[in-house]
Protein backbone atom coordinates (compact mmCIF):
# COMPACT_ATOMS: atom_id res chain seq x y z
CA UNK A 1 54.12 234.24 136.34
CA UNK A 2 56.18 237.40 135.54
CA UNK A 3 59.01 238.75 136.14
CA UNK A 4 58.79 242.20 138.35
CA UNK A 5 58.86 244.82 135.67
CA UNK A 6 57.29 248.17 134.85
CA UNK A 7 54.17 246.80 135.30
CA UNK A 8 55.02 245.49 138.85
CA UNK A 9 53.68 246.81 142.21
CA UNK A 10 55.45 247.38 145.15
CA UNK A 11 54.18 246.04 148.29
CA UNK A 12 55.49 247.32 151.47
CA UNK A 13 55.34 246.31 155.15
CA UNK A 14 55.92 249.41 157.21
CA UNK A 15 55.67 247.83 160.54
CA UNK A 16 58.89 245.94 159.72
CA UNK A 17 60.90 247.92 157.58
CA UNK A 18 60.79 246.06 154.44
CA UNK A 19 58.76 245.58 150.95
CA UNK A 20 58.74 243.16 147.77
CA UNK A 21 57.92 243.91 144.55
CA UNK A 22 55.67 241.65 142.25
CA UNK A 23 53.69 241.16 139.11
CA UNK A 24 50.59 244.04 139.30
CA UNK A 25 48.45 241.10 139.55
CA UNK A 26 49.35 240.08 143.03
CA UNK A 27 47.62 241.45 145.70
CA UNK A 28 47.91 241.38 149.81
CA UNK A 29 45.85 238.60 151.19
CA UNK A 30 46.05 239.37 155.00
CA UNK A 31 47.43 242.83 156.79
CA UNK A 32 50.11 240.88 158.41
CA UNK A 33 51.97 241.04 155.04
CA UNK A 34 51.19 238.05 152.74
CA UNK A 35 51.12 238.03 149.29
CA UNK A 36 49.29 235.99 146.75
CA UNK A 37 48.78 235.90 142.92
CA UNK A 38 46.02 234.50 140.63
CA UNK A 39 47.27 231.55 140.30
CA UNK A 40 48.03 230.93 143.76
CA UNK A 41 51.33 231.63 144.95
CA UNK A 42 51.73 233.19 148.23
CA UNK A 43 54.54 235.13 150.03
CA UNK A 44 55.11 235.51 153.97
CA UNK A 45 57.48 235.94 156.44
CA UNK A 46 57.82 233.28 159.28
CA UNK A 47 58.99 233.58 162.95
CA UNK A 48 62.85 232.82 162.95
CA UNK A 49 63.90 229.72 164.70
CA UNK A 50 65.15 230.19 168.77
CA UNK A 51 67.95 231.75 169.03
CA UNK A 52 71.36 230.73 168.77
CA UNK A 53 75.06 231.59 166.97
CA UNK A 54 73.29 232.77 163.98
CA UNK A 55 74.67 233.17 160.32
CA UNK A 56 72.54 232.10 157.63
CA UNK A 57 73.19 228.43 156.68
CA UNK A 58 72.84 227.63 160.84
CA UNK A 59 68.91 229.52 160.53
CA UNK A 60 68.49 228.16 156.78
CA UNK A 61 69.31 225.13 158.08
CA UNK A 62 67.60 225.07 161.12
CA UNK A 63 64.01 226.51 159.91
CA UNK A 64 64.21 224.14 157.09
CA UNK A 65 64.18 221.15 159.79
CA UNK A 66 61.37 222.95 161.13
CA UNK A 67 59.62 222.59 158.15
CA UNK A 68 60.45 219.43 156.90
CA UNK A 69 59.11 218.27 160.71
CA UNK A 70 56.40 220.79 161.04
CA UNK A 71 54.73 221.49 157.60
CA UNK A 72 55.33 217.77 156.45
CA UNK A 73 57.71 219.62 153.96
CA UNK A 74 60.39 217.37 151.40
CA UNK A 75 63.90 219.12 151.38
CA UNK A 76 64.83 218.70 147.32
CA UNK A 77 68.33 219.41 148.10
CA UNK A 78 68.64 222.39 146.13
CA UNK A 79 69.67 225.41 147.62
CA UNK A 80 71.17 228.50 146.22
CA UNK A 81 72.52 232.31 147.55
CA UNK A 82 70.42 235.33 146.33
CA UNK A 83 71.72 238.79 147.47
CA UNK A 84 69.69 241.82 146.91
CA UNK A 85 70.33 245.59 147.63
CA UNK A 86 71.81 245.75 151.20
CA UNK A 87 71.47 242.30 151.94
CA UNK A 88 72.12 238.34 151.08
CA UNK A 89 70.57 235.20 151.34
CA UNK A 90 69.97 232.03 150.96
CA UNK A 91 67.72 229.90 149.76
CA UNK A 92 66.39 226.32 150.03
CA UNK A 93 63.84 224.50 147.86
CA UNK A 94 61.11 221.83 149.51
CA UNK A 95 58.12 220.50 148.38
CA UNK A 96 55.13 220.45 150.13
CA UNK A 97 53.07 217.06 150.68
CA UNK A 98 50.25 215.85 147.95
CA UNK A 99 46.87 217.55 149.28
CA UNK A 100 43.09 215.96 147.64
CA UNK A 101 42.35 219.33 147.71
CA UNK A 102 44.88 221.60 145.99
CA UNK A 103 47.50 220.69 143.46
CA UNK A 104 51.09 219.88 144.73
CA UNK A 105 53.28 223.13 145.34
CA UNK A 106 57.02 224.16 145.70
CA UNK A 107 58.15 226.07 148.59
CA UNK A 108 61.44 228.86 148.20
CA UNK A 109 62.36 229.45 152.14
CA UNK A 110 64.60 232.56 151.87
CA UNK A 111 66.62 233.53 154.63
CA UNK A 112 68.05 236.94 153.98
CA UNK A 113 70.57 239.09 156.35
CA UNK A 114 70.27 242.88 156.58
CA UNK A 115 73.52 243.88 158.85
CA UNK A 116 72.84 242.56 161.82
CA UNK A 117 69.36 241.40 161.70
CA UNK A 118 67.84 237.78 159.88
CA UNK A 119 64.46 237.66 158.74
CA UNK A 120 62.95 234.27 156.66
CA UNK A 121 60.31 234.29 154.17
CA UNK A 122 58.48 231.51 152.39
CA UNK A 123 57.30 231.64 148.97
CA UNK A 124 55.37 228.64 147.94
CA UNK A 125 53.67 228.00 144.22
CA UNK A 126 52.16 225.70 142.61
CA UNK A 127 54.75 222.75 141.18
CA UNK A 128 53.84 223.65 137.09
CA UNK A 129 54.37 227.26 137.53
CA UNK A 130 58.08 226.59 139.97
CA UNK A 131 59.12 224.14 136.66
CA UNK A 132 58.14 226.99 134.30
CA UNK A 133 59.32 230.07 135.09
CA UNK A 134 62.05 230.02 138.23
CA UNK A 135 63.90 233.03 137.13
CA UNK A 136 60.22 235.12 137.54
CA UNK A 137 59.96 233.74 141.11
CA UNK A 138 63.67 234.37 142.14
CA UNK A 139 63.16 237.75 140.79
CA UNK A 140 60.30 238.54 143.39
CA UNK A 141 62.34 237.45 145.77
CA UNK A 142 65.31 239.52 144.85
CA UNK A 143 63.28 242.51 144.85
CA UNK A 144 63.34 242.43 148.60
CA UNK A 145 63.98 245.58 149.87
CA UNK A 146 65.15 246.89 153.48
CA UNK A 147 64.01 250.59 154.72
């Protein structure tokens, strides 16, 4: 994994006003905006949980039970705030369950605020790569962009 750089690509999603930018290698897997690399990792957004007071710890907080409950998801405990231009965020760190048939992966859940709007975003990758290079995968992240 590598940091965005000159070599990155940028990957919008028109529909929703928004776009990431990653390694040239990624590519999009499916036209309702996820991303994947080689090796792997994947980036989508997810529906936001029902409505309520919202700030970003309550929805952080909230779509992370959802997780835990829903995608069989372990909360590490680690959570963090990433900002970006125009907006800021939070993250939380889980890992997902053992599967026989793929090797064990980390999951970022970032919950970002643009004015007045929330939108979350899951970026999940495989365990060795998450203990190797976090700043490259905090960096895609923070290269979230609002239109």
């Amino acid at each position: 994994m590598v940091a965005p750089s000159a070599s990155a690509e940028l990957f919008p999603n028109i529909r929703k006003g928004y776009n990431f930018e990653a390694p040239a290698s990624w590519r999009l897997a499916h036209p309702d905006y996820m991303l994947a690399s080689p090796s792997g990792a994947s980036l989508s957004e997810s529906d936001l949980p029902p409505k309520g007071v919202l700030t970003l710890e309550k929805i952080s907080k909230s779509a992370g039970m959802i997780a835990c409950i829903g995608a069989d998801y372990e909360d590490t405990n680690e959570q963090f705030p990433l900002d970006g231009e125009g907006w800021n965020g939070l993250v939380k760190v889980f890992v997902e369950p053992r599967r026989t048939n793929r090797q064990q992966r980390h999951v970022l859940q970032l919950v970002a605020q643009h004015g007045d709007s929330y939108r979350i975003f899951y970026l999940a990758m495989p365990t060795t790569e998450w203990k190797g290079d976090r700043k490259g995968f905090t960096a895609v992240l923070g290269s979230l962009r609002f239109q």
